[in-house]
N, C-alpha and C. Protein backbone atom coordinates (compact mmCIF):
# COMPACT_ATOMS: atom_id res chain seq x y z
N UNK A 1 7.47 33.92 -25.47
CA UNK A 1 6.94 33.32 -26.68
C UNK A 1 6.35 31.94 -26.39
N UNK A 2 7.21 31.15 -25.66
CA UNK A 2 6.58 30.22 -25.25
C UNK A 2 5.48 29.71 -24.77
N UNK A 3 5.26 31.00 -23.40
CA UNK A 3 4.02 31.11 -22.71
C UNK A 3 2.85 31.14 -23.24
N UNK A 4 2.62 31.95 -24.43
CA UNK A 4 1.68 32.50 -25.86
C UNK A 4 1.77 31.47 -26.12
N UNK A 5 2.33 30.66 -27.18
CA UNK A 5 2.03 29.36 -27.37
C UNK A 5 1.23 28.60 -26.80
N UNK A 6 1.83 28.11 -25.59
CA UNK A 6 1.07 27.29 -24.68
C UNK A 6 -0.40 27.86 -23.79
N UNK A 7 -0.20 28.80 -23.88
CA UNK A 7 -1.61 29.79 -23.93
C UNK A 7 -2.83 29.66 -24.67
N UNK A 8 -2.26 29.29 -26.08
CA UNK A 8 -3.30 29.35 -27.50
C UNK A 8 -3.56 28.22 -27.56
N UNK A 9 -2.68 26.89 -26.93
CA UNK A 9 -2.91 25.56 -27.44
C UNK A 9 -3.87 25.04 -26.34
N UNK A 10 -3.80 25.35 -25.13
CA UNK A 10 -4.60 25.23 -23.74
C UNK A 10 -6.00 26.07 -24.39
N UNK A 11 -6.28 26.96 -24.23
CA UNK A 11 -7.10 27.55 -24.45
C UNK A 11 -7.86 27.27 -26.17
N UNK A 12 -6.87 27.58 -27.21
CA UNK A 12 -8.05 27.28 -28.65
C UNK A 12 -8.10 25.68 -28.63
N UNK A 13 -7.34 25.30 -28.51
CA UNK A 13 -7.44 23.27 -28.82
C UNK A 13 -8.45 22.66 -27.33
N UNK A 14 -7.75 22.66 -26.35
CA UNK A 14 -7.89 21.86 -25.40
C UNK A 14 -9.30 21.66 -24.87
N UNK A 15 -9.28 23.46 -24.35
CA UNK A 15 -10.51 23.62 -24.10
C UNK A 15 -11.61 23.02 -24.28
N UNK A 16 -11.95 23.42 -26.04
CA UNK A 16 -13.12 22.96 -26.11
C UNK A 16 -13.38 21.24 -26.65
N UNK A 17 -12.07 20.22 -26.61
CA UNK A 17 -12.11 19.27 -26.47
C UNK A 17 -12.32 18.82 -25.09
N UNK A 18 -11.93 19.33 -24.32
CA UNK A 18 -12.30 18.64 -22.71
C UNK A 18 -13.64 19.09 -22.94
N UNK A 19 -14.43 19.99 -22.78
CA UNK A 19 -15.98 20.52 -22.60
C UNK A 19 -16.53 19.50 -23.37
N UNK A 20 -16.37 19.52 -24.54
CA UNK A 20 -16.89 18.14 -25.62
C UNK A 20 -16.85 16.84 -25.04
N UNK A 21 -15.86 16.25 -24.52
CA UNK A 21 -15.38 15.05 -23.91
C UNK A 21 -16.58 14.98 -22.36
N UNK A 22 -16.15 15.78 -21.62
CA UNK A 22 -17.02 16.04 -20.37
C UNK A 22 -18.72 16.09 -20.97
N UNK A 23 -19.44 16.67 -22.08
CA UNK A 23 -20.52 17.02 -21.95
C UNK A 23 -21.04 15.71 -22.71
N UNK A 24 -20.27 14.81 -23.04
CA UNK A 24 -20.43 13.20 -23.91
C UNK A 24 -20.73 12.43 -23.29
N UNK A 25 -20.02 12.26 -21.60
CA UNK A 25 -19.38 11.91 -20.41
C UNK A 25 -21.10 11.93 -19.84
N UNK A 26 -21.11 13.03 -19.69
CA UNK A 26 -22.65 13.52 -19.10
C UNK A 26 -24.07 13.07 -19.56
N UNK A 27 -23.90 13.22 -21.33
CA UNK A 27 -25.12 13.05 -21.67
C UNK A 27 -24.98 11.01 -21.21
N UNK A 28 -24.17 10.28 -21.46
CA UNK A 28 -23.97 8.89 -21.34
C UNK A 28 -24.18 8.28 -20.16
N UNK A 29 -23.81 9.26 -19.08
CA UNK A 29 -24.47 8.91 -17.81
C UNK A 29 -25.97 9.42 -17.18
N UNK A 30 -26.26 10.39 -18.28
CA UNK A 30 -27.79 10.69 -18.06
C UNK A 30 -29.01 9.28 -18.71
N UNK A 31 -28.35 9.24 -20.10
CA UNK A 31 -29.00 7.81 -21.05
C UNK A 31 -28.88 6.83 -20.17
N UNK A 32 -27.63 6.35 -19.43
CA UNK A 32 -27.47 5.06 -18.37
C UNK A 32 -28.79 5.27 -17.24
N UNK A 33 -28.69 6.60 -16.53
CA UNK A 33 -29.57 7.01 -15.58
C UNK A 33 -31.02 6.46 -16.02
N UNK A 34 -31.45 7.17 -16.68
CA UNK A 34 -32.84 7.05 -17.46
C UNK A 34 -33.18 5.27 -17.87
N UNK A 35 -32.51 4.96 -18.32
CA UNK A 35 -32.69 3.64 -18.66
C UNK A 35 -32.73 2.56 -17.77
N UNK A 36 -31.70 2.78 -16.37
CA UNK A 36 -31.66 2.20 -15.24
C UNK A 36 -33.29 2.42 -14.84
N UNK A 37 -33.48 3.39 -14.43
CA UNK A 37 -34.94 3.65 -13.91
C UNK A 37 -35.82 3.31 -14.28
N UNK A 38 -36.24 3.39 -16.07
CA UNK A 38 -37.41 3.26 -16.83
C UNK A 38 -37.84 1.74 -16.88
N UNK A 39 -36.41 1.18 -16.71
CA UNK A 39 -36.78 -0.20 -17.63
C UNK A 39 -36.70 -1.51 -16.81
N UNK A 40 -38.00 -2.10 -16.78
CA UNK A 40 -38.15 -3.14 -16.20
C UNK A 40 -37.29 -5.02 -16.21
N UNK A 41 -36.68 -5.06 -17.43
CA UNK A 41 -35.60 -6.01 -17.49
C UNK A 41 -34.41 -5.86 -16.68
N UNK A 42 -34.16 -6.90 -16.02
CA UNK A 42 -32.98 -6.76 -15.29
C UNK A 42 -31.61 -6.84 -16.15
N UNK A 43 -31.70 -7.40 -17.37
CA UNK A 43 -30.89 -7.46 -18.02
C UNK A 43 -30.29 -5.80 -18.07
N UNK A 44 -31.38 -5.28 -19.15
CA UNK A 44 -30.98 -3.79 -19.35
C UNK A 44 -30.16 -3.21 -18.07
N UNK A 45 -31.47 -3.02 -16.98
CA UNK A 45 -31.01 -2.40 -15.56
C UNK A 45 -29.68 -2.88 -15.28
N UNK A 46 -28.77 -3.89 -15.27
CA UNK A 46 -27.69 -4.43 -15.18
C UNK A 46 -26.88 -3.71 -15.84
N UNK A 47 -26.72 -3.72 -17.53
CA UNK A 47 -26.05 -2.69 -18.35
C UNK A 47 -26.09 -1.30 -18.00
N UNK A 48 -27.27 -0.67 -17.23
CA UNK A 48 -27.36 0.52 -17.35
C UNK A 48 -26.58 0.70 -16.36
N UNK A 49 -26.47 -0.16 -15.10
CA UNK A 49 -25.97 0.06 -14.17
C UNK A 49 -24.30 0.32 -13.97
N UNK A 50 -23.42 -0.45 -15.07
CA UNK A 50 -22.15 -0.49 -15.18
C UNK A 50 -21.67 1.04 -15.96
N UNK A 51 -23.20 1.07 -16.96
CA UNK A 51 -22.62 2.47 -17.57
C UNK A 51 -22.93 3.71 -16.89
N UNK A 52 -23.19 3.49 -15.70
CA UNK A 52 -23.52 4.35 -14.83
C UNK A 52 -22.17 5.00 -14.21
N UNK A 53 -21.65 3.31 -13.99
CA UNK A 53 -20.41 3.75 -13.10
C UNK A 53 -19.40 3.80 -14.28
N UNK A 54 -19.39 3.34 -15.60
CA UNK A 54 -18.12 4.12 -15.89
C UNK A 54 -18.38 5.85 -16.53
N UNK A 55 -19.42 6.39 -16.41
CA UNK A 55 -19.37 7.67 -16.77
C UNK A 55 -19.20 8.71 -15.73
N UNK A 56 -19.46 7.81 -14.22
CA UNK A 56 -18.94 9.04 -13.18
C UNK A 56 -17.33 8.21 -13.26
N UNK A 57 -17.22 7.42 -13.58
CA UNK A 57 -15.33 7.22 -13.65
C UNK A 57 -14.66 8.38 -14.20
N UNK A 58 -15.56 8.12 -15.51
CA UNK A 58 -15.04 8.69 -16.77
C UNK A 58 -15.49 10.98 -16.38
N UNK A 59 -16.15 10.63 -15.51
CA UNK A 59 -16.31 12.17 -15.12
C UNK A 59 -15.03 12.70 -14.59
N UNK A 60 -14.97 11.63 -12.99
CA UNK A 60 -14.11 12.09 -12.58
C UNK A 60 -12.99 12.03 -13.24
N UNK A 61 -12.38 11.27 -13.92
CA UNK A 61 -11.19 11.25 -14.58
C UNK A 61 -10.56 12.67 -15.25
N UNK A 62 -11.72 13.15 -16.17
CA UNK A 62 -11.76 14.34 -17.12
C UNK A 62 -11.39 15.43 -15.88
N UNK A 63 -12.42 15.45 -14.95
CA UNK A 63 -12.23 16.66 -14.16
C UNK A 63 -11.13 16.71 -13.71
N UNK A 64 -10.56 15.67 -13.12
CA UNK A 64 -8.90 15.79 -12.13
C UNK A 64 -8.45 16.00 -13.04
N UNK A 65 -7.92 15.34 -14.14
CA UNK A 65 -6.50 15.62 -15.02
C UNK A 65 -6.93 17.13 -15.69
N UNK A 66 -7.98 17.61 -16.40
CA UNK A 66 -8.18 18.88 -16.69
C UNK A 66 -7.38 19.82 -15.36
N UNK A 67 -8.10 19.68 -13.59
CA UNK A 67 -7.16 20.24 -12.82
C UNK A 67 -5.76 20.14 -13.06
N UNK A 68 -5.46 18.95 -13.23
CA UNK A 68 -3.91 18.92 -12.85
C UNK A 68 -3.42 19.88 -13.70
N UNK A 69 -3.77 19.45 -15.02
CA UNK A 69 -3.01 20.44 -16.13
C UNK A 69 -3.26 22.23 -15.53
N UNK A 70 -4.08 22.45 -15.34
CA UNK A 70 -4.17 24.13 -15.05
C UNK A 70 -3.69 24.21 -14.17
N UNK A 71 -3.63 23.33 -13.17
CA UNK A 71 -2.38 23.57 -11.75
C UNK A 71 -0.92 24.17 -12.47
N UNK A 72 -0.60 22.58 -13.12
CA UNK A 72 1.10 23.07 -13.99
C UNK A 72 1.37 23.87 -14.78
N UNK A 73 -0.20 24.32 -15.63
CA UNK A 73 0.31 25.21 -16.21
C UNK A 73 0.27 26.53 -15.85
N UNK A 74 -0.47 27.03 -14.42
CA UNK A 74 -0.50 28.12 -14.06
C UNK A 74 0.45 28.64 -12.88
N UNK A 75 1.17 27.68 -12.37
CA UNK A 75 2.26 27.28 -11.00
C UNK A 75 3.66 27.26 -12.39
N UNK A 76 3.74 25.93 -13.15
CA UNK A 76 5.25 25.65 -13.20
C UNK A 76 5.34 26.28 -14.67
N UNK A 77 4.50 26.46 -15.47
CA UNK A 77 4.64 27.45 -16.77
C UNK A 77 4.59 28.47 -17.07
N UNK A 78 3.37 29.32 -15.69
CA UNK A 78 3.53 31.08 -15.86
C UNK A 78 2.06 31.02 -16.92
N UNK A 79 1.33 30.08 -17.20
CA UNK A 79 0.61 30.37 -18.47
C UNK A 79 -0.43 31.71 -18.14
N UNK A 80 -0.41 31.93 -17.23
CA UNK A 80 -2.08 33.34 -17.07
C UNK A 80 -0.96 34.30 -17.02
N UNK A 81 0.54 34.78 -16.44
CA UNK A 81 0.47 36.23 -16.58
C UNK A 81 2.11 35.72 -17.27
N UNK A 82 2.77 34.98 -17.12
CA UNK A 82 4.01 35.10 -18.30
C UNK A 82 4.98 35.75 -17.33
N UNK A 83 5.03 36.14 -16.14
CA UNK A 83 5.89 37.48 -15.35
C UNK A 83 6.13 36.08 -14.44
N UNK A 84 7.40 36.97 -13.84
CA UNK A 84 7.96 36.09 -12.56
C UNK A 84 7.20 36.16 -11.52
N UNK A 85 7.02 35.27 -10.48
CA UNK A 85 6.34 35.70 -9.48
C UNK A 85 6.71 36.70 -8.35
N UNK A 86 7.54 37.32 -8.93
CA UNK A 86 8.26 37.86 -7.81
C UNK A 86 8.80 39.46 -8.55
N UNK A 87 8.74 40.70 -7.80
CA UNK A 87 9.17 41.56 -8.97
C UNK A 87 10.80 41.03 -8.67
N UNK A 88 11.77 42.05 -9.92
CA UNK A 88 12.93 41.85 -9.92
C UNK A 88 13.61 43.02 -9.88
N UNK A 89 14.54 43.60 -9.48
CA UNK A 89 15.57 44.78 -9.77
C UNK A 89 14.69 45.70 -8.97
N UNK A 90 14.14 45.54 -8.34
CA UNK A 90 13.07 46.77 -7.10
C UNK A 90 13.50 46.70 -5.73
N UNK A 91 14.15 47.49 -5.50
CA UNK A 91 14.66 47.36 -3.97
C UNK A 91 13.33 47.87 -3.17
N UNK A 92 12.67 48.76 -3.82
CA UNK A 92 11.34 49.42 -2.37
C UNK A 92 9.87 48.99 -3.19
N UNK A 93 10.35 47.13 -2.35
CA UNK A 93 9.30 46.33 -3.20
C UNK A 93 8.06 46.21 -1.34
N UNK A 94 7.06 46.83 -1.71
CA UNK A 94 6.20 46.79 -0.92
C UNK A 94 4.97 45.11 -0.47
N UNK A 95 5.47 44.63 0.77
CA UNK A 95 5.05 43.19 1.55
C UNK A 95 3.36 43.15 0.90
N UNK A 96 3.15 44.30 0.78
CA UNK A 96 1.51 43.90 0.88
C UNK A 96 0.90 43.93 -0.78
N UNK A 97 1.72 44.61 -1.65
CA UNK A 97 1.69 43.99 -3.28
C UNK A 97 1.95 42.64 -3.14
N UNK A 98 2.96 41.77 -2.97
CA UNK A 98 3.42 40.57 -2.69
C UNK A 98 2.37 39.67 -2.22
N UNK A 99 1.64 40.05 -1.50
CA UNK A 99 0.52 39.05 -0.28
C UNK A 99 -0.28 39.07 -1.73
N UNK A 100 -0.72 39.91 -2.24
CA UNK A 100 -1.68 39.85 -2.99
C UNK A 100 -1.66 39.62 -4.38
């Protein structure tokens, strides 16, 4: 029951808040990009330049912790199949199901 839970909340909530967050991330470092280039004030070019670097911050940030979470939740929660990793009560448990 648990697993389902945390299944629906990863998947209906999270999801499409990280994609949202990441594609915000993107368009802000494309506007920084563009503006760095276009524009002849050094002033601007200066600003554009910082928001340059905090949107690949802010990239990478999103991307690792999004990993981390699907690491834990697919290693220490079971969230994709809910089953042990291991069968149980099967004595003529075959090495090469296991590998795979």
């Amino acid at each position: 029951m648990d697993v389902l839970i945390n299944e629906k909340i990863i998947a209906g909530i999270a999801n499409p808040i990280v994609t949202i967050l990441v594609m915000l991330a993107l368009i802000y470092f494309l506007v920084n990009m563009t503006t760095y280039l276009t524009s002849a004030d050094s002033k601007k070019q200066s600003d554009a330049k910082s928001g340059i670097i905090y949107g690949i911050i802010f990239l990478f940030v999103m991307v690792s912790v999004w990993a981390l979470v699907n690491v834990l939740n697919k290693y220490f929660l079971r969230g994709n199949s809910g089953q042990a990793p291991y069968p149980s009560g099967n004595d003529d448990v075959n090495v090469n199901e296991l590998i795979n």
